[in-house]
C-alpha atoms as a PDB file:
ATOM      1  CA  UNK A   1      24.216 -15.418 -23.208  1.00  0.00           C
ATOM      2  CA  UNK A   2      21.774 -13.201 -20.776  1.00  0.00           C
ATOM      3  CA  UNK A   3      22.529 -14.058 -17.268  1.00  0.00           C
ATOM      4  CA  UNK A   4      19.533 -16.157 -15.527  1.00  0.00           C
ATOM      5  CA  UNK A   5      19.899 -14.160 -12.345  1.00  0.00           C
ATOM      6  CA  UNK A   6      18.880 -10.991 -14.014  1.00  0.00           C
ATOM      7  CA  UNK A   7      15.647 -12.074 -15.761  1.00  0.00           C
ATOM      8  CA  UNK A   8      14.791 -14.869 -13.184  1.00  0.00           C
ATOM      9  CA  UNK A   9      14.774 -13.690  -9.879  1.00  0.00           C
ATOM     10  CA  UNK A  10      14.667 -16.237  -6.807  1.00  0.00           C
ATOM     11  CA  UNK A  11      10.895 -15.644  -5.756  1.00  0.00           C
ATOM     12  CA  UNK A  12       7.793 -17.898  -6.828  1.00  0.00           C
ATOM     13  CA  UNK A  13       4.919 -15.805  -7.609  1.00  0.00           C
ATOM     14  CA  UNK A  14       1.143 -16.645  -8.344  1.00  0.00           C
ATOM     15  CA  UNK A  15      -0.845 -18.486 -10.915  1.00  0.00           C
ATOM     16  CA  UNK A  16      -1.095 -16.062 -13.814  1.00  0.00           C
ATOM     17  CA  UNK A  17       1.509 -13.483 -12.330  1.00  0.00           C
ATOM     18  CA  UNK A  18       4.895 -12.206 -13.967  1.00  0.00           C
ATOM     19  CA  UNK A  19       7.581 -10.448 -12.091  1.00  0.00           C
ATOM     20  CA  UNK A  20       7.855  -6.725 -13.527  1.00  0.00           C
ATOM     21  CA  UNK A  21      10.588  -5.117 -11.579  1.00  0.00           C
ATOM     22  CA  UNK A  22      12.363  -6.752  -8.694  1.00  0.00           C
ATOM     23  CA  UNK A  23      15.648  -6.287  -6.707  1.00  0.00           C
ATOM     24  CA  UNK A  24      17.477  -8.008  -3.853  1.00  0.00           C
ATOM     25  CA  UNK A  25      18.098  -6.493  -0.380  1.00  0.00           C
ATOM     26  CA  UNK A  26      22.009  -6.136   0.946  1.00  0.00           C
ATOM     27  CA  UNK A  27      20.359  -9.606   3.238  1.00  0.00           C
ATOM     28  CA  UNK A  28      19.832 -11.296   0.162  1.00  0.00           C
ATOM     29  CA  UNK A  29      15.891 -11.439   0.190  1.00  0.00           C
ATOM     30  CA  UNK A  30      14.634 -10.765  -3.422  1.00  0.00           C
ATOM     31  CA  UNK A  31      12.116  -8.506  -3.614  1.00  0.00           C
ATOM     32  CA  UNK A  32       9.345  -8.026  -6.875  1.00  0.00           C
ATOM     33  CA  UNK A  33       6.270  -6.820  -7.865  1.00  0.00           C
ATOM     34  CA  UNK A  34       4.134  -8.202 -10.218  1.00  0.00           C
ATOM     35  CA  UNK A  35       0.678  -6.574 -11.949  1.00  0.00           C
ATOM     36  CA  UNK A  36      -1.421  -7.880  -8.543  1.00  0.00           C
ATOM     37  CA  UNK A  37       1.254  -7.734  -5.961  1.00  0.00           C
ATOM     38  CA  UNK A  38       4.372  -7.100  -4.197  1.00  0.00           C
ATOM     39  CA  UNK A  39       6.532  -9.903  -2.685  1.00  0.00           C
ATOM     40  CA  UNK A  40       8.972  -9.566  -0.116  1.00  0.00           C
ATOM     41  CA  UNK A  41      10.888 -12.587  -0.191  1.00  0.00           C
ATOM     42  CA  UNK A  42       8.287 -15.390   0.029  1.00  0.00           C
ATOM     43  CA  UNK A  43       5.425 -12.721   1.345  1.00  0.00           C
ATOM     44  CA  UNK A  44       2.464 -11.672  -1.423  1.00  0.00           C
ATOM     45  CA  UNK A  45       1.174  -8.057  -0.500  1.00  0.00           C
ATOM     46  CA  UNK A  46      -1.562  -6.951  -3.044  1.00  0.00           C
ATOM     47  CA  UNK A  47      -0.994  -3.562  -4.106  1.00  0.00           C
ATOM     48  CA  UNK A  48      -4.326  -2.456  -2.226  1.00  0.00           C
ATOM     49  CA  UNK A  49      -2.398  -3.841   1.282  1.00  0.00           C
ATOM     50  CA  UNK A  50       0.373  -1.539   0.888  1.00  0.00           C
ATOM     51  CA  UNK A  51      -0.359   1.497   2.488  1.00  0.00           C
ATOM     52  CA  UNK A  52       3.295   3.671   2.246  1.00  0.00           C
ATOM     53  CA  UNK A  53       6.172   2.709   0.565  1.00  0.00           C
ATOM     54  CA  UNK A  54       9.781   5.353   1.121  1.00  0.00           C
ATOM     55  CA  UNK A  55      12.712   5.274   0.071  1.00  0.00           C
ATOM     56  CA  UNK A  56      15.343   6.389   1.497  1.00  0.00           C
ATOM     57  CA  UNK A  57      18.581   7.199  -0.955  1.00  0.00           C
ATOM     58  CA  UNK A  58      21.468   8.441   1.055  1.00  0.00           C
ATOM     59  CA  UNK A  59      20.724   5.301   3.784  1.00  0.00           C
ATOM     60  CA  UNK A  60      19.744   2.948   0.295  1.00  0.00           C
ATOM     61  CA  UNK A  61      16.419   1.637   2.813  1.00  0.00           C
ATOM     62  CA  UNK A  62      13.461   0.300   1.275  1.00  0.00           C
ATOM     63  CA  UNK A  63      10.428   0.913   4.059  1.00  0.00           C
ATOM     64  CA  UNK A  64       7.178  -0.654   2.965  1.00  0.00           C
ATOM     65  CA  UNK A  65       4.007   0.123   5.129  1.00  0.00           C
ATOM     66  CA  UNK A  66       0.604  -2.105   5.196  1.00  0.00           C
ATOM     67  CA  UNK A  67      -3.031  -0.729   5.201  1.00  0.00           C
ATOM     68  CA  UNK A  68      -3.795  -1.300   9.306  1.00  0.00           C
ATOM     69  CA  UNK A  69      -6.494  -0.870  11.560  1.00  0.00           C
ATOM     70  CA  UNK A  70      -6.986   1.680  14.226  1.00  0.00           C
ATOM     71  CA  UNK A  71      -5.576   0.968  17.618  1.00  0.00           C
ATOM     72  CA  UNK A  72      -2.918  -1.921  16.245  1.00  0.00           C
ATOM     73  CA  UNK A  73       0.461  -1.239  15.911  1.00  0.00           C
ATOM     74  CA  UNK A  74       0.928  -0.763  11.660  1.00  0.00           C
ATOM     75  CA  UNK A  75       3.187  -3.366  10.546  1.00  0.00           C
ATOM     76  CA  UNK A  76       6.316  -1.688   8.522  1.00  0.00           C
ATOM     77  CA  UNK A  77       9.100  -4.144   6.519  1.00  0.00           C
ATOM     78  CA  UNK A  78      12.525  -2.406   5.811  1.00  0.00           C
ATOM     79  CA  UNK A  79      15.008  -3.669   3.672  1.00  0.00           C
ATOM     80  CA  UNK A  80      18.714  -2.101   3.021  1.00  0.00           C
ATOM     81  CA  UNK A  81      18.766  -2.817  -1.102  1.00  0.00           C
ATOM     82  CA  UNK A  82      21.639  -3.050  -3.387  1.00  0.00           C
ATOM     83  CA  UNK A  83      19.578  -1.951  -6.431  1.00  0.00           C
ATOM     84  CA  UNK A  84      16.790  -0.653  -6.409  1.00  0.00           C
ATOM     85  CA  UNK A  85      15.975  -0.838 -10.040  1.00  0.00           C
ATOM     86  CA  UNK A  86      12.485  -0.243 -11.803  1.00  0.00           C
ATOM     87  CA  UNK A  87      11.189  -1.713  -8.878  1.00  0.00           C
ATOM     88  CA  UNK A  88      10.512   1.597  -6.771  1.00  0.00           C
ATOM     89  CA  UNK A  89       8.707   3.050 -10.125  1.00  0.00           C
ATOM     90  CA  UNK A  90       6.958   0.536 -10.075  1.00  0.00           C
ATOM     91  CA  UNK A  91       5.662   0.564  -6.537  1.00  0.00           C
ATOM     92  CA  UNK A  92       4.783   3.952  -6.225  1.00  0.00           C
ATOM     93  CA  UNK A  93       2.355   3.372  -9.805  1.00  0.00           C
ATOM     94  CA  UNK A  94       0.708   0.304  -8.196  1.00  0.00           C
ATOM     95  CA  UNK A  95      -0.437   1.663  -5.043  1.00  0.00           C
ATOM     96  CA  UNK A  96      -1.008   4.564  -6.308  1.00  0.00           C
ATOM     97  CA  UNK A  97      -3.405   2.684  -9.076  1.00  0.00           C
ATOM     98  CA  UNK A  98      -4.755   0.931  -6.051  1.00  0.00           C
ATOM     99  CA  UNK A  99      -6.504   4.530  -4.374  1.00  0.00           C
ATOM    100  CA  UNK A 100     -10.338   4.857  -5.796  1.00  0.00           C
ATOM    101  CA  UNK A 101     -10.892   7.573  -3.187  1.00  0.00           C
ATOM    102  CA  UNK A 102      -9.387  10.023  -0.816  1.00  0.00           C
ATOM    103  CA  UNK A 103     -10.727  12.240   1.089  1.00  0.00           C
ATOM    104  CA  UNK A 104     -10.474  14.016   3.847  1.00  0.00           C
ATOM    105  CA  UNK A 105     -13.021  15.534   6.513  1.00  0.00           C
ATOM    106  CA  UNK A 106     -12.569  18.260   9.232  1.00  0.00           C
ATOM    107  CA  UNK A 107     -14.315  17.301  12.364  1.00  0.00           C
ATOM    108  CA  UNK A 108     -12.499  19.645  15.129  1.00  0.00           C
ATOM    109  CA  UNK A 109     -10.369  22.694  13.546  1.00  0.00           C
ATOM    110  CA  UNK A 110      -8.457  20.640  10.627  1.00  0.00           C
ATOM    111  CA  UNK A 111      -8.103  17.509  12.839  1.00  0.00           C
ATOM    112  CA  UNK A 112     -10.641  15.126  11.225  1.00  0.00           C
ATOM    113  CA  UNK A 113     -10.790  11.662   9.342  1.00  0.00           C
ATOM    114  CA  UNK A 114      -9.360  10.385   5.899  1.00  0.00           C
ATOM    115  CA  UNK A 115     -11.957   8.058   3.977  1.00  0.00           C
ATOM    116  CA  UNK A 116      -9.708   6.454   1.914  1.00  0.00           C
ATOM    117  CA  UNK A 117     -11.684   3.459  -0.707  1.00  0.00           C
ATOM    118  CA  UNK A 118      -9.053   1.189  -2.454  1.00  0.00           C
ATOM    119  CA  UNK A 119      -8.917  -1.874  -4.599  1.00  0.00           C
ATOM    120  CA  UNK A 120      -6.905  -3.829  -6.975  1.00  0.00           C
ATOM    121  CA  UNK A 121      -5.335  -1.610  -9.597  1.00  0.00           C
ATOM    122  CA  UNK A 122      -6.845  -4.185 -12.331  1.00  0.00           C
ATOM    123  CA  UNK A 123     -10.223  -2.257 -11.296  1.00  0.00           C
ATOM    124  CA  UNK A 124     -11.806  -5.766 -10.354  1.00  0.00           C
ATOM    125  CA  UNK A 125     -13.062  -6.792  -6.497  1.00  0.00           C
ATOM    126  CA  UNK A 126     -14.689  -4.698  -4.195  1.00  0.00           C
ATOM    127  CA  UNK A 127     -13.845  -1.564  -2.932  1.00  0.00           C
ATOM    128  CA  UNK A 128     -11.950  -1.782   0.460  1.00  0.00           C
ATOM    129  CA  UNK A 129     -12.835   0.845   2.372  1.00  0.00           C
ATOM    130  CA  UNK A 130     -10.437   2.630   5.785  1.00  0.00           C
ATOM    131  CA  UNK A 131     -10.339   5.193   7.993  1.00  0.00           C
ATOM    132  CA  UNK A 132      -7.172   7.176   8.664  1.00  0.00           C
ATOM    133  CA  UNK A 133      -7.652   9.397  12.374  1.00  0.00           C
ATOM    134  CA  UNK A 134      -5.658  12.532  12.595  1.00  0.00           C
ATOM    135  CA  UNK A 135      -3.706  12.792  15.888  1.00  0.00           C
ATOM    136  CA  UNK A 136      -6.063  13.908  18.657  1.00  0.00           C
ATOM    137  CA  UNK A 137      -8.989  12.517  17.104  1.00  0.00           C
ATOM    138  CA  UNK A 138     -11.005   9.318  19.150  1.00  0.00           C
ATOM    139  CA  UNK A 139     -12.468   6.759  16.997  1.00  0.00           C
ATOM    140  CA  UNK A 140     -14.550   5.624  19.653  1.00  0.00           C
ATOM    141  CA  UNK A 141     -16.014   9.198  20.342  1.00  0.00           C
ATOM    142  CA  UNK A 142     -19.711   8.812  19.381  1.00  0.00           C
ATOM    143  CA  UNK A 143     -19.605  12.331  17.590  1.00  0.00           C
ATOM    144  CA  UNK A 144     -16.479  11.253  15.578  1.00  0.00           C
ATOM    145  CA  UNK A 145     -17.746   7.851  14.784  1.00  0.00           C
ATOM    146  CA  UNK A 146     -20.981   9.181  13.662  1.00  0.00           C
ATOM    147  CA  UNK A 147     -18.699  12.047  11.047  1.00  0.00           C
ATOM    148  CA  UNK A 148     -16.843   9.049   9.958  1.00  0.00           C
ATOM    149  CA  UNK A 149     -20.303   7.272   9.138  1.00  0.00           C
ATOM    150  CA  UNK A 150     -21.162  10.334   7.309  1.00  0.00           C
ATOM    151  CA  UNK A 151     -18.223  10.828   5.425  1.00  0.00           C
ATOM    152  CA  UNK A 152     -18.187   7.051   4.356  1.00  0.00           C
ATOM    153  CA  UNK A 153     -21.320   7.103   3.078  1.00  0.00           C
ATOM    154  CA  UNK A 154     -20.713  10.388   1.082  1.00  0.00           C
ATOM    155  CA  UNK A 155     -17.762   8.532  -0.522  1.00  0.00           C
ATOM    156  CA  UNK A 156     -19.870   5.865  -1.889  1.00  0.00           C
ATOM    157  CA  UNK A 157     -22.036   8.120  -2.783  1.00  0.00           C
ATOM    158  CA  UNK A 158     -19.830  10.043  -4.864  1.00  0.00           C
ATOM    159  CA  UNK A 159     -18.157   7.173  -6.992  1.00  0.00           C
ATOM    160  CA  UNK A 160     -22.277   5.402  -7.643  1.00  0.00           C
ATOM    161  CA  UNK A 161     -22.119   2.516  -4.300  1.00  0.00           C
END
């Protein structure tokens, strides 16, 4: 007799969804991903929300980063897992499903901006479109936003928006 644990982990996920790969943190919070999303515990993160995801193998930490927005502190989730399991394979081919574009433009020396256009790894929904800012480089410069303008536009451009 299979063990219920193993193929039914502790988290409810939504209408049409089915766990692929989960795991449960050394805290006990059960952690999955399905086709659409990853759940920590009782939190849904589509794929295209997850900006980062590291693992760290001598300290067995999980760290799990979400798409922000300039100026606001990125929130970050860490998690000290027993198992990791498929379930790190399987993040790293979500999000990286999840990237339409990235690109990156110079605007002072190499500092510059990072257009990056992502959606749900299905292919359906919008495009959701960011900026990443190199270190030194002001958003709020007129110059810089203008650039970042430019480069957006050249992005949609380039994949027929």
């Amino acid at each position: 007799m299979r063990s219920l644990r193993r193929s039914s982990p502790a988290v409810a996920v939504g209408p049409g969804e089915r766990v692929l790969a989960w795991c449960e943190s050394v805290d006990g919070v059960v952690l999955a991903g399905t086709r659409d999303a990853l759940y920590l515990g009782s939190t849904r993160i589509p794929w295209e929300q997850v900006e980062a995801a590291d693992w760290d193998r001598d300290a067995d930490a999980f760290r799990v980063s979400l798409v922000g927005s300039w100026g606001q502190e990125k929130v970050a989730h860490s998690y000290d897992l027993k198992l990791p399991g498929r379930l790190l394979e399987l993040v790293r081919e979500r999000v990286t499903a999840s990237v339409v574009l990235q690109r990156h433009v110079s605007m002072r020396g190499r500092r510059g901006v990072r257009v990056i256009g992502r959606r749900a790894p299905r292919g359906t929904g919008a495009i959701e479109w960011f900026f990443e800012y190199d270190e030194g480089v002001d958003p709020a410069d007129p110059v810089v936003r203008v650039a970042s303008a430019s480069a957006l536009a050249a992005a949609r451009a380039d994949i027929g928006l």
